[in-house]
C-alpha atoms as a PDB file:
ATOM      1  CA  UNK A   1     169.266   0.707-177.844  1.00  0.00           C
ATOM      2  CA  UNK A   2     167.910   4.120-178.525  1.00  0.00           C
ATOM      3  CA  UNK A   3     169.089   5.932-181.603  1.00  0.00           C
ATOM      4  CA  UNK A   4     169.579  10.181-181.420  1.00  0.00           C
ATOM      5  CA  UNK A   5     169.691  11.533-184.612  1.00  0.00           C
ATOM      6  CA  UNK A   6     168.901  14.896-183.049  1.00  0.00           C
ATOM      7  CA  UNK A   7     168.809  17.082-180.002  1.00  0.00           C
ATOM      8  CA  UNK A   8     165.416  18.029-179.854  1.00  0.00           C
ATOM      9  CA  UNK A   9     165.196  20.867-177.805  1.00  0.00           C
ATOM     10  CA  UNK A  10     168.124  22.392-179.699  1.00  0.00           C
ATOM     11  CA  UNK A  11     165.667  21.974-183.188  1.00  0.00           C
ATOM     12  CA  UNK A  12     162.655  23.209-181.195  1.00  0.00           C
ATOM     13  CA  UNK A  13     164.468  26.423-180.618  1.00  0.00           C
ATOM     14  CA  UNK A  14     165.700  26.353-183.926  1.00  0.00           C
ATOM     15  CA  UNK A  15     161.851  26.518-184.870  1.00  0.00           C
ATOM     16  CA  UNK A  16     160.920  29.337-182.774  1.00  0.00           C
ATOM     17  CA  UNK A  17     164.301  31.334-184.055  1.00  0.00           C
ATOM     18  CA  UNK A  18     163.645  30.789-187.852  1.00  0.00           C
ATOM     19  CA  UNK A  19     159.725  31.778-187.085  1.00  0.00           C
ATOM     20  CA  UNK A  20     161.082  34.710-185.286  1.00  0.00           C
ATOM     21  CA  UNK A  21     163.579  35.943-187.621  1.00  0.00           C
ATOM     22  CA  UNK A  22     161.280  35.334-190.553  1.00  0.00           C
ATOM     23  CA  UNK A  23     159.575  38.971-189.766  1.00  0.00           C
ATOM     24  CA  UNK A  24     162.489  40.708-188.847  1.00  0.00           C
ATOM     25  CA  UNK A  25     165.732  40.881-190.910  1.00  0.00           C
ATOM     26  CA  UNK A  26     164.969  41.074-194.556  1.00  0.00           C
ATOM     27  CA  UNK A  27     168.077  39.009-195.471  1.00  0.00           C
ATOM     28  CA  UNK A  28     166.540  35.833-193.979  1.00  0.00           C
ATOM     29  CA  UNK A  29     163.289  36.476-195.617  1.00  0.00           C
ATOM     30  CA  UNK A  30     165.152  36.749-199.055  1.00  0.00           C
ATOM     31  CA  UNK A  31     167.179  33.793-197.870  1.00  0.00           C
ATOM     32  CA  UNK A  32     163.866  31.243-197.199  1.00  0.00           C
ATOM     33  CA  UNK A  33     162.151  32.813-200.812  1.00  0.00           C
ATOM     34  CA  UNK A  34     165.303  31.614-202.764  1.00  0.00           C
ATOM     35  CA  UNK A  35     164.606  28.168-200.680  1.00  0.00           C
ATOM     36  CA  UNK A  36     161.263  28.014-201.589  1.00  0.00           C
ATOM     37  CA  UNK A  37     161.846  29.271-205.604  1.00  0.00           C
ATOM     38  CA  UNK A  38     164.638  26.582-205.572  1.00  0.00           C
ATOM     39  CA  UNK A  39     161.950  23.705-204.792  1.00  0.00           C
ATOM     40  CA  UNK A  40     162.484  23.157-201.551  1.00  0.00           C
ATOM     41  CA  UNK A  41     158.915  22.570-199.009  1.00  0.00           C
ATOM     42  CA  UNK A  42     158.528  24.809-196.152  1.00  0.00           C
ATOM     43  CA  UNK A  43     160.035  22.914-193.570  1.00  0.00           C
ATOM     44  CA  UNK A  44     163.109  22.159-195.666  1.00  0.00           C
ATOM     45  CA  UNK A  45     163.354  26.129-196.220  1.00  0.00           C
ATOM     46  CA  UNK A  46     163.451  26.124-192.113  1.00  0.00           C
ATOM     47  CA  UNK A  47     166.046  23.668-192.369  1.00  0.00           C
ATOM     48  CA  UNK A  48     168.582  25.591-194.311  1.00  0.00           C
ATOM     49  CA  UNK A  49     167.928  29.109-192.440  1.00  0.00           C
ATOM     50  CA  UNK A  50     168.247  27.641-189.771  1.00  0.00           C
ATOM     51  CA  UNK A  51     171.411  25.989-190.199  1.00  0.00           C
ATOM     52  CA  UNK A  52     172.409  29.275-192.086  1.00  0.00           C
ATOM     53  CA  UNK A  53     171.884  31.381-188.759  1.00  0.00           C
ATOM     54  CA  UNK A  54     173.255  28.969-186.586  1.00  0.00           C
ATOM     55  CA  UNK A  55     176.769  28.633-188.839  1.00  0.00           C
ATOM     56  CA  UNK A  56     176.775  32.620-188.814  1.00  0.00           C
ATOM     57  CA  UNK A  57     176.151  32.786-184.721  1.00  0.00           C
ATOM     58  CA  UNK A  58     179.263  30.238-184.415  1.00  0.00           C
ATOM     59  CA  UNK A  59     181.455  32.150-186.934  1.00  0.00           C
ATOM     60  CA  UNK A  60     181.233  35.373-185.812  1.00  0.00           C
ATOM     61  CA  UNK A  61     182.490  34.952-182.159  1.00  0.00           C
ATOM     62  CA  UNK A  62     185.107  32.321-183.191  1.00  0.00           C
ATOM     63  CA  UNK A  63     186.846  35.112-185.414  1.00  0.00           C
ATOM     64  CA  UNK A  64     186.028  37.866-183.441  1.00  0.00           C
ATOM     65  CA  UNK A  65     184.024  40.089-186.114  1.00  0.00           C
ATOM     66  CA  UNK A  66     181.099  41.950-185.087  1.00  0.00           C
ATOM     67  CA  UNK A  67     177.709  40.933-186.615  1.00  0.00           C
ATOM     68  CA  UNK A  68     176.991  42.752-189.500  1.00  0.00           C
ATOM     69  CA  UNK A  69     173.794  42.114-192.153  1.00  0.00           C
ATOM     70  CA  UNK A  70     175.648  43.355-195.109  1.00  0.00           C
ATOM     71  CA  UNK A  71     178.757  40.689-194.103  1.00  0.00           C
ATOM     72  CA  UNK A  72     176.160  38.398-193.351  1.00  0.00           C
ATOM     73  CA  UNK A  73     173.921  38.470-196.368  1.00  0.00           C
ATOM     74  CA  UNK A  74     175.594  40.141-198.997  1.00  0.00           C
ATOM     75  CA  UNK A  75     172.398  41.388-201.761  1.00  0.00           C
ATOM     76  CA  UNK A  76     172.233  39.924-204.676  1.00  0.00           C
ATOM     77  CA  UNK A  77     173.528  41.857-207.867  1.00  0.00           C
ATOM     78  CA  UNK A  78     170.322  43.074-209.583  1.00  0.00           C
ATOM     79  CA  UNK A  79     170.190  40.986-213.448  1.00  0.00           C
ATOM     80  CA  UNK A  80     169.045  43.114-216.236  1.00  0.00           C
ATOM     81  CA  UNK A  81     167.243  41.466-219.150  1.00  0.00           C
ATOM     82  CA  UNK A  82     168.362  43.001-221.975  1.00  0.00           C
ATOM     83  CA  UNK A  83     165.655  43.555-224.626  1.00  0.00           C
ATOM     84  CA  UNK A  84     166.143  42.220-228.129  1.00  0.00           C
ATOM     85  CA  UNK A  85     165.298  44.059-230.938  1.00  0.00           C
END
């Protein structure tokens, strides 16, 4: 009996879409250089953008809003080191 843990054709497009969007929108840059400054190894990084951009494709027709990359990936509030004196 053969086990699927995966649809493999779905993953191999989920390569080519990660390695796509990697250039493109900043958020998902931003998104895989938190993965990576977390710990995470590069294909693990792939992992969670991925499944980031494929939760935001099924959201946003399911509720009807309009893709947006501010909605999508709010930026992060800027911290400010105070200096001690």
């Amino acid at each position: 009996m053969v086990r699927r843990v995966k649809n493999q054709r779905l993953a191999s497009v989920g390569y080519v879409w990660v390695f796509a969007s990697l250039t493109t929108p900043p958020s998902a840059k931003a998104h895989y250089n938190r993965q990576r400054k977390a710990g995470n190894r590069h294909s693990s990084a792939q992992r969670s953008l991925y499944n980031r951009l494929l939760g935001c494709s099924h959201y946003r027709p399911t509720t009807g809003t309009p893709y947006s990359e501010n909605t999508t990936s709010p930026a992060l509030p800027k911290l400010e080191l105070a200096i001690a004196a």
